[in-house]
Each structure stands twice: as structure tokens, then as C-alpha cells.
Protein backbone atom coordinates (compact mmCIF):
# COMPACT_ATOMS: atom_id res chain seq x y z
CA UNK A 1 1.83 14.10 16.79
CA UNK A 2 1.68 10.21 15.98
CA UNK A 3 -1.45 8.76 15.12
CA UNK A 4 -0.24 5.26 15.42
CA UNK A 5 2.08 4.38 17.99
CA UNK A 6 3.39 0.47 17.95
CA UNK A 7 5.25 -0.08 21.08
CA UNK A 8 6.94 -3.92 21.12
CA UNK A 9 3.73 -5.93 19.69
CA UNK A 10 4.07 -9.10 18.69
CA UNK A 11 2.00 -12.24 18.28
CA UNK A 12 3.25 -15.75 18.38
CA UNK A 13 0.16 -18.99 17.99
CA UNK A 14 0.51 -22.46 19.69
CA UNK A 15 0.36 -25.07 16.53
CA UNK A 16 0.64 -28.51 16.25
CA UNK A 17 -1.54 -31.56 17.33
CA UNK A 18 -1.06 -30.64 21.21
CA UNK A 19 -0.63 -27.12 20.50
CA UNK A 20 2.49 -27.08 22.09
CA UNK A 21 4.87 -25.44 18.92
CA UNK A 22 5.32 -22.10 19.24
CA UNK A 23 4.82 -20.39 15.90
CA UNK A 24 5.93 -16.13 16.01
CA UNK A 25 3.54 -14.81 12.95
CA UNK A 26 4.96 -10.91 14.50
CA UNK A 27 8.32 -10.24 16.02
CA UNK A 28 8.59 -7.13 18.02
CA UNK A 29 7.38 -4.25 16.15
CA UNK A 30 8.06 -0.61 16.87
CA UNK A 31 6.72 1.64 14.30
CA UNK A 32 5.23 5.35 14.45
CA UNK A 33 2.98 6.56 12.10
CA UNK A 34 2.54 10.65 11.87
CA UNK A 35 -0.93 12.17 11.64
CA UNK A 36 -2.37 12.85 8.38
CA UNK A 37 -0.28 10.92 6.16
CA UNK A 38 -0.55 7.99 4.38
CA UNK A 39 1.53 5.14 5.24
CA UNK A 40 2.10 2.03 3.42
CA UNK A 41 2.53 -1.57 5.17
CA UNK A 42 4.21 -4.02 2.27
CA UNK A 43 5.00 -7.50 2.69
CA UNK A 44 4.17 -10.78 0.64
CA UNK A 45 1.51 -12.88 1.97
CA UNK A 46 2.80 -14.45 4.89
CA UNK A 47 4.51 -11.35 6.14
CA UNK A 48 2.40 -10.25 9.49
CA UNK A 49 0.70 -7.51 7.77
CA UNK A 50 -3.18 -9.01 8.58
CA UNK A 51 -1.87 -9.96 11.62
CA UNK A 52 -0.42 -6.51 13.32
CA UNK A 53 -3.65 -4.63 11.26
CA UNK A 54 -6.29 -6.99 13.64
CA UNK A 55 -4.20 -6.99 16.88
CA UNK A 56 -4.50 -3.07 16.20
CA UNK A 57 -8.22 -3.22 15.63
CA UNK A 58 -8.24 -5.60 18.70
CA UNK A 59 -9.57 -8.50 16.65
CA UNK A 60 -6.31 -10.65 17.72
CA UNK A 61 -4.79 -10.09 21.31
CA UNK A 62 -1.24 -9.51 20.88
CA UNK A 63 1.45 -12.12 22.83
CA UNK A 64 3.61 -8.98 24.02
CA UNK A 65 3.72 -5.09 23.22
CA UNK A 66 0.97 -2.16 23.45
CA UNK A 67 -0.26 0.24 21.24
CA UNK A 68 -1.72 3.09 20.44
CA UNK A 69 -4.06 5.05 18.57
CA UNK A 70 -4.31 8.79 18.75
CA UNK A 71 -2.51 8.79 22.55
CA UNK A 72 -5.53 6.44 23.94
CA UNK A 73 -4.53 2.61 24.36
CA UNK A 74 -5.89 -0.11 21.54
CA UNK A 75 -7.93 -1.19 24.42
CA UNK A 76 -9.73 1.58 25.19
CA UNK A 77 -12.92 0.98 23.83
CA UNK A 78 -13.61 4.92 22.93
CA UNK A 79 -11.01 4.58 20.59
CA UNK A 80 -12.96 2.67 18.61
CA UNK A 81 -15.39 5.48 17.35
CA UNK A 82 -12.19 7.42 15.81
CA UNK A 83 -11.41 4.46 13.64
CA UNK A 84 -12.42 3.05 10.49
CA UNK A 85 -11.40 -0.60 8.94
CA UNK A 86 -11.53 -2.49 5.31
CA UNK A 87 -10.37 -6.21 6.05
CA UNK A 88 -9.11 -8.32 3.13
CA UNK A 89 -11.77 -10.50 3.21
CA UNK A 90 -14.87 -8.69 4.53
CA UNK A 91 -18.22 -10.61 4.26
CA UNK A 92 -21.57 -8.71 3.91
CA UNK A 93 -24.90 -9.93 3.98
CA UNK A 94 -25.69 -10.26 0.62
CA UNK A 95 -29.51 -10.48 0.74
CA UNK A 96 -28.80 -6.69 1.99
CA UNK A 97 -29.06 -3.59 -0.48
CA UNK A 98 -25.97 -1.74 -0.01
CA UNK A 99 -27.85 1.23 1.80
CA UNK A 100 -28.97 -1.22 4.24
CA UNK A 101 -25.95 -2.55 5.14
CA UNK A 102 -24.43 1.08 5.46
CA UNK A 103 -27.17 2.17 7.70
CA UNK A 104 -26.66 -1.27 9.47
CA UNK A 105 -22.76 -0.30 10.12
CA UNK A 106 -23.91 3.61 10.51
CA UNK A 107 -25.90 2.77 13.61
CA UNK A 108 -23.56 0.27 15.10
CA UNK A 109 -21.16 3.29 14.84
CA UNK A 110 -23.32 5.77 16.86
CA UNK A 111 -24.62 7.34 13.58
CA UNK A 112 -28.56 8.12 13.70
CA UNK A 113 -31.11 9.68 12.40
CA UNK A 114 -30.84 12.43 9.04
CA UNK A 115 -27.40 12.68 9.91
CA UNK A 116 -27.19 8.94 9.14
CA UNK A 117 -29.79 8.83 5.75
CA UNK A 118 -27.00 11.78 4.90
CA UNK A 119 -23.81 10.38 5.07
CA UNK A 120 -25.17 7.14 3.27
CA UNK A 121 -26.21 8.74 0.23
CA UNK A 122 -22.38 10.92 0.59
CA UNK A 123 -20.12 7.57 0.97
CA UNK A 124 -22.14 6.23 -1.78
CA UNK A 125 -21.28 8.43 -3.85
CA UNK A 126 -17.53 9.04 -3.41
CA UNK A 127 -17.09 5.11 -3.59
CA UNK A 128 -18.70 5.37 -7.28
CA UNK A 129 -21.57 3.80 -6.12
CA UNK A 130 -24.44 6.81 -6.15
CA UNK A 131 -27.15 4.49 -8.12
CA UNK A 132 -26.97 1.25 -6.65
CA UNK A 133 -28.03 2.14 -2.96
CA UNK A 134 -31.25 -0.29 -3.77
CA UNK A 135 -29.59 -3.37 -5.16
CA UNK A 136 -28.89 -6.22 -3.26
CA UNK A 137 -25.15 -7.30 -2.30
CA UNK A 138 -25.84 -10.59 -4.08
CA UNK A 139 -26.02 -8.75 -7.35
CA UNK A 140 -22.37 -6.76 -6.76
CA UNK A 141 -19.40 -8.20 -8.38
CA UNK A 142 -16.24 -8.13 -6.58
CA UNK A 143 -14.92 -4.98 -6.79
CA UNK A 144 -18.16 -3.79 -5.91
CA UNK A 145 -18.61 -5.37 -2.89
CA UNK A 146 -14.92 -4.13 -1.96
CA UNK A 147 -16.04 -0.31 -2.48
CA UNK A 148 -19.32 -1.11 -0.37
CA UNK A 149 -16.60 -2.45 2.29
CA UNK A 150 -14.47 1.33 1.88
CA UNK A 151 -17.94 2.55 2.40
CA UNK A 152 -18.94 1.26 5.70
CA UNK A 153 -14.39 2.14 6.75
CA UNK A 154 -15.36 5.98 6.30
CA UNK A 155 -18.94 6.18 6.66
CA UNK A 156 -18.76 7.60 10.57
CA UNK A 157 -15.82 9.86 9.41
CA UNK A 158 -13.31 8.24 11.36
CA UNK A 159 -9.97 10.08 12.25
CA UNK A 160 -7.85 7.00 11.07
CA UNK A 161 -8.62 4.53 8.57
CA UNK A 162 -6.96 1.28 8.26
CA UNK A 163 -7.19 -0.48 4.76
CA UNK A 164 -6.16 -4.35 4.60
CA UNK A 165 -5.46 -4.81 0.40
CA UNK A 166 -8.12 -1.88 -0.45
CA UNK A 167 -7.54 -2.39 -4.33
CA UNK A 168 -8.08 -6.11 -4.32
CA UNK A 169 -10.33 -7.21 -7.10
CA UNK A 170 -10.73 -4.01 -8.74
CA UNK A 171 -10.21 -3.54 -12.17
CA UNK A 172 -7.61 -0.17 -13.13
CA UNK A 173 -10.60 2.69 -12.75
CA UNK A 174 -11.64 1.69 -9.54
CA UNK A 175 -8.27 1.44 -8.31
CA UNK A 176 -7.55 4.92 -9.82
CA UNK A 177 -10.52 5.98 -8.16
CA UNK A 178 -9.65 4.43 -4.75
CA UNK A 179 -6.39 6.04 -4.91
CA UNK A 180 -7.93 9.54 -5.36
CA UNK A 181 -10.29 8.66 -2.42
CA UNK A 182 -7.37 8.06 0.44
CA UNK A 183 -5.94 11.26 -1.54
CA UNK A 184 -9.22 13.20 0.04
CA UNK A 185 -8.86 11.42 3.16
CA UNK A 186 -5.16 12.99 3.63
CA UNK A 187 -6.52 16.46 2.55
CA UNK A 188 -9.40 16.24 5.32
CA UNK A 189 -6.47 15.87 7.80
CA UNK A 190 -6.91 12.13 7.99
CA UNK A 191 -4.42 9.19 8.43
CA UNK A 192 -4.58 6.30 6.31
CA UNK A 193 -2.48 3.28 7.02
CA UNK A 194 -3.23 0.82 4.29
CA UNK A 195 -1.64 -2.97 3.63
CA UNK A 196 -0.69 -3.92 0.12
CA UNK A 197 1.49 -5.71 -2.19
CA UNK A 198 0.77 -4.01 -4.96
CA UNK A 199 3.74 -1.88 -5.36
CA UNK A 200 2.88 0.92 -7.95
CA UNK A 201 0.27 1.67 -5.81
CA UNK A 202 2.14 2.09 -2.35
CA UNK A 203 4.91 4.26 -4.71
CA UNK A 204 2.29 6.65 -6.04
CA UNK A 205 0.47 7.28 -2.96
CA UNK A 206 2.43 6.44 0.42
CA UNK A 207 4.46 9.35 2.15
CA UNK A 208 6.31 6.55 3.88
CA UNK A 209 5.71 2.70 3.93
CA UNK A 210 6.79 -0.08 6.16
CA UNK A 211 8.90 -3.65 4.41
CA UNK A 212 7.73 -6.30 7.05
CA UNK A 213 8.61 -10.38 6.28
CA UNK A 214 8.89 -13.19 8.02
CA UNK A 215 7.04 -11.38 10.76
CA UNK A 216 9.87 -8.64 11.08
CA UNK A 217 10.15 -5.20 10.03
CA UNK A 218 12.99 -4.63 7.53
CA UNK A 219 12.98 -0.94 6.48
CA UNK A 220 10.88 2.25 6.98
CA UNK A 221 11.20 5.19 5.21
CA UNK A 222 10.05 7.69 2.75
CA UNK A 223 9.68 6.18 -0.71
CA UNK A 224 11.76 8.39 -2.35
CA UNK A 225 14.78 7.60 0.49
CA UNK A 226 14.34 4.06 0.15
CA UNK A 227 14.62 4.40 -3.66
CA UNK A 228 17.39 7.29 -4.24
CA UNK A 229 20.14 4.41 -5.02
CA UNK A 230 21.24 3.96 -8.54
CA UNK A 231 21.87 0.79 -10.35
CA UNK A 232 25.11 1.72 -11.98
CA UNK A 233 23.06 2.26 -14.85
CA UNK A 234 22.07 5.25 -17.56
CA UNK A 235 19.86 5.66 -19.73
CA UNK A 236 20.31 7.51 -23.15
CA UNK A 237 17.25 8.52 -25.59
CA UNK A 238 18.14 9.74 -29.12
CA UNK A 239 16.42 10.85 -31.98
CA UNK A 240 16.06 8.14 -34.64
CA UNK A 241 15.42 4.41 -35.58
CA UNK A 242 18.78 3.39 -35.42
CA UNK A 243 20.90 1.82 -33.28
CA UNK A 244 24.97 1.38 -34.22
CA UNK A 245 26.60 -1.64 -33.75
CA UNK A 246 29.22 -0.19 -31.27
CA UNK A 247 26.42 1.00 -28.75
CA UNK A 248 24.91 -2.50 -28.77
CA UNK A 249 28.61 -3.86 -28.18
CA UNK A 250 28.70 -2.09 -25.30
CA UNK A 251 25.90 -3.86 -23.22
CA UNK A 252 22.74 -1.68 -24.17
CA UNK A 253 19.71 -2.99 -23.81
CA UNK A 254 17.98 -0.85 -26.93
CA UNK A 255 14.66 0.07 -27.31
CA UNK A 256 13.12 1.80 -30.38
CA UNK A 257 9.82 3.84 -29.90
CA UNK A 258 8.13 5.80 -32.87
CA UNK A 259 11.42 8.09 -33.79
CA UNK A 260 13.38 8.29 -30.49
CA UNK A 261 16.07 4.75 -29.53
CA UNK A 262 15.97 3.76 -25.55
CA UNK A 263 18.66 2.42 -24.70
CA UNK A 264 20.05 1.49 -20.59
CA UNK A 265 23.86 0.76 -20.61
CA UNK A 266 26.50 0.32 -17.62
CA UNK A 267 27.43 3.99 -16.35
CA UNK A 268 31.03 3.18 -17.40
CA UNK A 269 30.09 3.01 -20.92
CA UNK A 270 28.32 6.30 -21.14
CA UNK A 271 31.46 8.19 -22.52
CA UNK A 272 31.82 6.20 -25.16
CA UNK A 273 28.13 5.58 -25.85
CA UNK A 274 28.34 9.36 -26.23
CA UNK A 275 31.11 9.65 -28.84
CA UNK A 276 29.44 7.53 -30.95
CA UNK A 277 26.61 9.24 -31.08
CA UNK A 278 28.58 12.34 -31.62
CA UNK A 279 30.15 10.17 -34.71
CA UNK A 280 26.84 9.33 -35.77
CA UNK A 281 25.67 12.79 -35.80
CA UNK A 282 22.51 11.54 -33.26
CA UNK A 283 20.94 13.70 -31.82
CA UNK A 284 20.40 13.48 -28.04
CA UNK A 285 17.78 14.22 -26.16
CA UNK A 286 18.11 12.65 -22.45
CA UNK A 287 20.81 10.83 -20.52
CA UNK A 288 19.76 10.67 -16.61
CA UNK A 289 20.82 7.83 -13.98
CA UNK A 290 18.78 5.00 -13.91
CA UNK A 291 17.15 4.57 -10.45
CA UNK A 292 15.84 1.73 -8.25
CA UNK A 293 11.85 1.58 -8.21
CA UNK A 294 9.74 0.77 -4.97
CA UNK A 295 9.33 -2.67 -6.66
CA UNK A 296 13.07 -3.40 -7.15
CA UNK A 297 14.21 -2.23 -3.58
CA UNK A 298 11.43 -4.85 -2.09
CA UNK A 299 12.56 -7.79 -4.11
CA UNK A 300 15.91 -7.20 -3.03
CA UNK A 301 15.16 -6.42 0.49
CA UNK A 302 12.98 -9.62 0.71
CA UNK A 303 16.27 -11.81 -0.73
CA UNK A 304 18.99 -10.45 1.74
CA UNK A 305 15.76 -10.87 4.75
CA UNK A 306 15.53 -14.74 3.58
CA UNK A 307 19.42 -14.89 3.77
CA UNK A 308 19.75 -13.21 7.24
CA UNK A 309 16.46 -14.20 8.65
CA UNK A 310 16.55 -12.56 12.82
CA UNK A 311 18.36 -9.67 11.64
CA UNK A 312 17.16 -5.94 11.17
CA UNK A 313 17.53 -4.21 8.21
């Protein structure tokens, strides 16, 4: 079953002095997005990312196109109670303790009573945050504040969450950590559908992700089909320090790291990289394709969408 179910939406604002240029920030999308997995929506700023993720949440009402969210319409208002949502920039009330403001966003999501006192003290504590429940907002730093705002997203246990650049302004731990949160989301049978442009990220945890620019989808896929090309490159590790002349004549870029040589060469100079390592009496220990990373597939898909701007990947 699809969680997420994007049916033609698009969005285009009125700009200009008289507001009478059209401006299309969202193209018509169709996307589906499969219960309990974790799907990745990447795109440089600009892109239409914000934009599809608050039409969805029905902050922004689309120009064109429907969609849904677990079969019921994004305008059904009992929908709302099976979602959760981090935007980019959320604002809290700073003169707020963090428990406050949880209970504040508990109760505004139909959350009461012990149940309520319950699940505050819980979220705390799997956003690494179970001893600052007391202390005002004002005193949180950044990344913080941001795992307050992941908080108050999964607080009422929602069915899908929707994350708009959850690891902004955290520092490596706390992006580690968020990671391993939206890992336990997935496991609970949840669906997270989470906006980034921080690539390593989408790559580690993403079953599929989305390319969107210039307001148009350009690919969708599973990471590791959108990355299975080669480069017409290999790379060759030996043991050693050394690196012969004839191996660097051939292109390599070399590498040398404690007692083992890197080195990434055109494929059509791996026979003869080879035989002079057989001459050398070098002793290998790995020679495997080199292949295309999540971040080098999205540069390149972002260049050919600039040169053929209308058209679908």
C-alpha cells in the first residue's frame, strides 16, 4: 500500500509589481511513496522541495493536482492526526521550557492527560534531550532547538512523518543520532519522507529518494539503481609505499596510506597496471570497479536538467 500518493500537484505564484507573472515553483508531480520506508526528496535550494512538503501538509494550496495520504485526501482534516511535520525553519516560543512546548503541541494533537506527561518525558529522551525538559528554549542552541522540533513531529506517534532538512544545524553526533531515530521510526512500521541536500545522509538511510529541480522531478529510484553505473574507472590497492613510474604514466591518481598504495586508473589500463605489479613483485590486495556515489549521480543529473530544462529524466 502507498502511504503517499502525489497525483499531478503543482504550484505556480503570481509575481511582479501587478502580480500578473506567472512564476511555476512545482511542475506536475506524480510520485508514490510505499508504506514504511524511508524516502528521500533531494534537490538544491530552489528545487520545490519546501514547496510540495507544505502543499502536502496543506500549508500552501496547490495550483493543480491532489493528493494523498494513507488513501484519505490532503484535505481531509482527520488526516491530520496520522501525521507528523519538522519544517526547515520552525520557530518555538523561546520563553517556553521544552516540556512546555511539547505538552503545548501534545494537546493541540489530541494528546491528554498521563498519556500526555508520558510520551513527553519518552520523545525527550529519544531526541537526546532527557535532562533539559525544564530549560527554557532561549537557552537551546541550534541543534537543540531542531531536536525539540523532531520532538513535537513524533510526539502523537504519527503514522507518517515528514522531515523538511532534519539534520540542519547539527553537529556529526546528533546527526548520527537523528539518523538512528528515523531508523526506529521504519522498524515501528512508520514512513518517513524527509527533504535534504545533504547527500551522505539520503545514501545511508533512504530506500528510495526523489531528484526534483527547477520545480520538476528528474529521477526516482532506489539508491543503489540510481548508482550501479561505473565510471570507466578501477581501483587497485597494493601492499607497499611505492608507486612505479609506469603506473603513474598510465593516468593513476595514487594514493599512499600507512603500507597499502591507492591508486584509480582508466579501466583500459588495468592489464597493464597489473603486469607491472606482477614485475614489481607487489603484492595485490583489491582491484574492484569504481562506482558512481549518490553525490556524483546528482551533480550530473542537475547539469544535463539545466541543459534540457522541460524535459523528464
Amino acid at each position: 500500500m502507498n502511504a503517499i500518493e502525489i497525483l499531478g500537484l503543482e504550484k505556480t505564484y503570481s509575481v511582479g509589481f501587478w502580480r500578473k507573472r506567472p512564476k511555476c515553483a512545482l511542475r506536475p508531480l506524480h510520485l508514490n511513496v510505499e508504506e514504511g520506508e524511508i524516502f528521500g526528496f533531494l534537490g538544491p535550494n530552489g528545487a520545490g522541495k519546501t514547496t510540495t512538503l507544505k502543499m502536502l501538509m496543506g500549508l500552501v494550496f496547490p495550483t493543480g493536482g491532489s493528493a494523498r495520504i494513507l488513501g484519505m485526501d490532503i484535505n481531509d482534516s482527520t488526516v491530520k492526526a496520522q501525521i507528523g511535520f519538522l519544517p526547515e525553519q520552525p520557530y518555538f516560543y523561546d520563553y517556553l521550557t521544552a516540556r512546555e512546548l511539547l505538552e503545548y503541541y501534545g494537546r493541540l494533537s489530541g494528546v491528554v492527560g498521563k498519556d500526555l506527561s508520558g510520551r513527553v518525558e519518552k520523545v525527550l529522551g529519544r531526541v537526546g534531550l532527557p535532562d533539559v525538559g525544564g530549560v527554557q528554549l532561549r537557552k537551546f542552541s541550534k541543534g537543540m532547538l531542531q531536536r525539540v522540533g523532531i520532538a513535537q513531529a513524533i510526539l502523537h506517534e504519527p503514522k507518517v512523518v515528514f522531515f523538511d532538512e532534519p539534520m540542519s544545524g547539527l553537529d556529526p553526533m546528533g546527526r548520527r543520532e537523528v539518523r538512528d531515530l528515523m531508523e526506529q521510526l521504519k522498524a515501528e512500521g512508520k514512513t518517513v519522507f524527509f527533504s535534504t541536500h545533504i547527500l551522505s545522509d539520503a545514501e545511508a538511510l533512504c530506500d528510495r529518494v526523489a531528484v526534483i529541480h527547477l520545480g520538476e522531478l528528474r529521477a526516482v529510484g532506489a539508491v543503489a539503481d540510481l548508482t550501479s553505473g561505473v565510471q570507466g574507472k578501477v581501483e587497485i590497492i597494493w601492499e607497499g609505499t611505492s608507486v612505479p613510474a609506469s603506473i603513474k604514466a598510465l593516468g593513476a591518481e595514487c594514493h599512499i596510506t600507512g603500507d597499502t598504495v591507492r591508486a584509480v586508473l582508466p579501466e583500459e589500463s588495468q592489464d597493464l597496471a597489473l603486469d607491472v605489479l606482477r614485475r614489481e613483485r607487489l603484492r595485490l590486495v583489491s582491484l574492484v570497479p569504481v562506482r558512481t556515489t549518490l553525490e556524483q549521480y546528482f551533480v550530473e543529473k542537475l547539469k544535463r536538467s539545466e541543459k534540457t530544462v522541460g524535459s523528464l529524466a
